[in-house]
Structures are given as C-alpha cells and as structure tokens.
Protein backbone atom coordinates (compact mmCIF):
# COMPACT_ATOMS: atom_id res chain seq x y z
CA UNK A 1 -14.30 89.25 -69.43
CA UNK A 2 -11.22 86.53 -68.36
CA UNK A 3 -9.92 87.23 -65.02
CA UNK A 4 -6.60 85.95 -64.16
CA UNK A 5 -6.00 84.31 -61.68
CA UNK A 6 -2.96 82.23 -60.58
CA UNK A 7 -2.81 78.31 -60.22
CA UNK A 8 -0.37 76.57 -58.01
CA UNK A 9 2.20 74.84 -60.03
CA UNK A 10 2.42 71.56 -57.89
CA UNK A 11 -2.08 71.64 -59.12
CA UNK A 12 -0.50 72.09 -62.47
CA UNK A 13 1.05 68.94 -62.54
CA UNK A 14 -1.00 65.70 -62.84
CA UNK A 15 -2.13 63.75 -59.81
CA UNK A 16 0.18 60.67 -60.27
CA UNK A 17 3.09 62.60 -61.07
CA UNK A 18 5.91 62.22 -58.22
CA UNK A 19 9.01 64.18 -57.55
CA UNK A 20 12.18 62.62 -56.52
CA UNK A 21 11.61 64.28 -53.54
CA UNK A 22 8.19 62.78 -52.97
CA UNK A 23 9.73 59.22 -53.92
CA UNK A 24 12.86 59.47 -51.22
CA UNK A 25 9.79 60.30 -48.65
CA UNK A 26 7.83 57.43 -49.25
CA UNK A 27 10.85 55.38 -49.44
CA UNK A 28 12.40 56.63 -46.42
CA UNK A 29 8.55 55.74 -44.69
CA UNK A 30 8.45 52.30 -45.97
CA UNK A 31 11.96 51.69 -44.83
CA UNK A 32 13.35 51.06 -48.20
CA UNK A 33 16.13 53.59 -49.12
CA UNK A 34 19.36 51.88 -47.82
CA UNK A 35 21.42 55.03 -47.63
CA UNK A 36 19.68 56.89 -44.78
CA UNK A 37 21.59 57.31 -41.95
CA UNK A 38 20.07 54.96 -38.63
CA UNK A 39 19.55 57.45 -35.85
CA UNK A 40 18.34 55.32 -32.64
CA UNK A 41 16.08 56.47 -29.62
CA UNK A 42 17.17 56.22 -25.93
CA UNK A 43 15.68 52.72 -26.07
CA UNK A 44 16.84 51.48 -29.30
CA UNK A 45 20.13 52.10 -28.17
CA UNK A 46 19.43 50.28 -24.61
CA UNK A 47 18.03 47.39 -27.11
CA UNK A 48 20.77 47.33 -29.43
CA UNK A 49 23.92 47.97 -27.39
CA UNK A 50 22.94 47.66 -23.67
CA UNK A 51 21.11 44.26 -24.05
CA UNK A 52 23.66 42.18 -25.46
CA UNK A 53 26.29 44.21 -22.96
CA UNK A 54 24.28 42.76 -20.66
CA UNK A 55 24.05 39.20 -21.66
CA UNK A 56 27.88 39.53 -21.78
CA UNK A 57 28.37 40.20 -18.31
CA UNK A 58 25.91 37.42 -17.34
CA UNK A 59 27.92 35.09 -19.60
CA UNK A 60 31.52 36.65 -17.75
CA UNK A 61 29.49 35.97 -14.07
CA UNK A 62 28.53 32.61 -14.41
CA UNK A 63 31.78 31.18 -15.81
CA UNK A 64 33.35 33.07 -12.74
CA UNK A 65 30.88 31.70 -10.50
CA UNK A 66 31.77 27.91 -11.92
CA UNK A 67 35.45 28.19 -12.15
CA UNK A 68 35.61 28.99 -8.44
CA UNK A 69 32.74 26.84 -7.85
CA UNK A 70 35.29 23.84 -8.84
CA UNK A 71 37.71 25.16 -6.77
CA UNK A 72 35.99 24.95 -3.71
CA UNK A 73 34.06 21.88 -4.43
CA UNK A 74 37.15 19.39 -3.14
CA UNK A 75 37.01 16.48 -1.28
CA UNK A 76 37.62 16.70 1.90
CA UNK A 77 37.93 14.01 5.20
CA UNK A 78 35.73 14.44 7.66
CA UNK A 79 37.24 12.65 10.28
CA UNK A 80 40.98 11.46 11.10
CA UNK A 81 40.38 7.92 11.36
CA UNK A 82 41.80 5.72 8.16
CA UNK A 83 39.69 4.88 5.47
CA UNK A 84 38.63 1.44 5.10
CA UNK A 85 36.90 -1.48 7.26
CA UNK A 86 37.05 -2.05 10.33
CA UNK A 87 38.30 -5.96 10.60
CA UNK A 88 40.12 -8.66 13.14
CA UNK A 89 42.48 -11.24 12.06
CA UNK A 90 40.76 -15.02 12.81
CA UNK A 91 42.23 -18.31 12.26
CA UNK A 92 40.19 -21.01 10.38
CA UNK A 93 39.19 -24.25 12.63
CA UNK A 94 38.45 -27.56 11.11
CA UNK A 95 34.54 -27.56 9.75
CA UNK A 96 34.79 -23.66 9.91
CA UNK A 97 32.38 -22.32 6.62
CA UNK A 98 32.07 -18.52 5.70
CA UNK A 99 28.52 -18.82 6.95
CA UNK A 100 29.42 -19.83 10.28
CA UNK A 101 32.32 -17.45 10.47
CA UNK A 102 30.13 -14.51 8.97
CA UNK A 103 27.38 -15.29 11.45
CA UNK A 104 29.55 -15.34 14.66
CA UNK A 105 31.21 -11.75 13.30
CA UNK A 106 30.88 -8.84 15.70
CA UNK A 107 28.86 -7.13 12.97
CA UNK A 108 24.74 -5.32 12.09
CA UNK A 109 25.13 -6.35 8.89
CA UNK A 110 23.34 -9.32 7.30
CA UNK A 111 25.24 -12.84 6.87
CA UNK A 112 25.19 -12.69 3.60
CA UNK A 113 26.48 -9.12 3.59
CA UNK A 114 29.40 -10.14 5.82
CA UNK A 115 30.21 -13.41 3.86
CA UNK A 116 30.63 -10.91 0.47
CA UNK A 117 32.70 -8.72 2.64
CA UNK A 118 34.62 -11.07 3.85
CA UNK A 119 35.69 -12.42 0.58
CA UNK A 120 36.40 -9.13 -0.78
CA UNK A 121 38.95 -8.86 2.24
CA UNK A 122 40.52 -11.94 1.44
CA UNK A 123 40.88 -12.04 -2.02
CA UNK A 124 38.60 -15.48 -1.82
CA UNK A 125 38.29 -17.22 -5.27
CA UNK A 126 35.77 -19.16 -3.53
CA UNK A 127 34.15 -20.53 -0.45
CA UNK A 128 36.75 -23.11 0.78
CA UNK A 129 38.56 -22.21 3.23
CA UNK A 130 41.48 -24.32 4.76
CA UNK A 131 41.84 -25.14 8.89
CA UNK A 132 44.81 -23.00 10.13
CA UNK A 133 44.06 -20.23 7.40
CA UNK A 134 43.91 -16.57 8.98
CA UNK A 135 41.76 -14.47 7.37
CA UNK A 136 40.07 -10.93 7.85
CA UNK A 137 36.68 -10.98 9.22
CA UNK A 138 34.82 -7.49 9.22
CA UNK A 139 33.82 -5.56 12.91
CA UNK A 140 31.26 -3.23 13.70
CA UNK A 141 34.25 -0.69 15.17
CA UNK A 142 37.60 -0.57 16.31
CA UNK A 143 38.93 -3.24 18.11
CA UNK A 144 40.55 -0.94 21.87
C-alpha cells in the first residue's frame, strides 16, 4: 500500500541550491550588494552628519576667537613719560676716559654697562674722547 503524502518543494530542491532571493540576503548580510538603499540609526546619523557639524563650528569658534584675539592684543603705553633713557649733557675735561666718566654717572648699573650705554648715546666709534666734547651720559631718573 503507497500512501501519499506531500513534500515541501523548497526539501525538493537540493541542499546547495540557492535562489536569487537567498543570494540578495546573504549579500545584503555581508554588506556586499551596492544597490541597497543606506538607512542610518539615530546615532549613525549623529556620527555621520552631527560630528563633522560639530567639528565645523569648533573650526568657525576658534578662528573667531583668534581674529579678535589680534585685535585686542595691541601695544599699548603704560605710562606718559617718553620712551627712551634717561641722560644729562657733560662736557669732556682733559684726562677724562669713559671709565672715569661711566663710574662718576648717577647710575645702578655696572661701569661697564654704562660705558656701552654711553657709546650707544653718542654714536662713539671708539673710546677717545676729546677735552671740550659734550656728550650724553645715562641717569638713574629724570633730572627736576
């Protein structure tokens, strides 16, 4: 006696025997199939549109913060005396040296200090100096 019975027709087929529909599966799982529409999460989108949003506005902050940083980074006097050195006119006597000049200068700096200055003042070429010369000798202040 044969009973009947029915078979499923995806059991009829063999076991390594794919549909096109089974192959667009696995290829959509594996990544693979280039024409499937991209559909982000809440955090992919944050990832791929918020982050570099962000990193724009950083970018647009800083730059802000620099260009006005150079604005209001200027020089300015903090006092409303002149610039320069303090210095009083002397006249050269005979035997007079920069050394003895520099060391009888109303000054705390040190000789050698003062003779440099000294020569910077005067446009000195070197360390003659004739009797009768006036030259500019440096001051700790103001002269009142």
């Amino acid at each position: 006696m044969t009973t009947s019975s029915q078979v499923p027709t995806n059991m009829l087929r063999s076991h390594t025997a794919r549909t096109d529909k089974d192959r667009t599966n696995t290829a959509r799982a594996k990544g693979h199939l280039s024409g499937v529409a991209l559909r982000l999460t809440r955090r992919g989108r944050l990832m791929f549109l918020g982050l570099p949003a962000l990193l724009l506005a950083a970018t647009v902050v800083a730059g802000a913060l620099f260009v006005s940083a150079s604005f209001f980074n200027q020089v300015q006097a903090g006092s409303t005396e002149a610039a320069g050195v303090h210095a009083e006119e002397m006249k050269v006597n005979a035997g007079d040296t920069l050394w003895s000049i520099a060391s009888r200068a109303d000054t705390n700096e040190d000789v050698q200090t003062v003779i440099l200055q000294i020569a910077e003042l005067n446009s000195l070429d070197s360390s003659e100096l004739q009797p009768g010369e006036v030259i500019y000798v440096p001051t700790s202040g103001p002269q009142n």
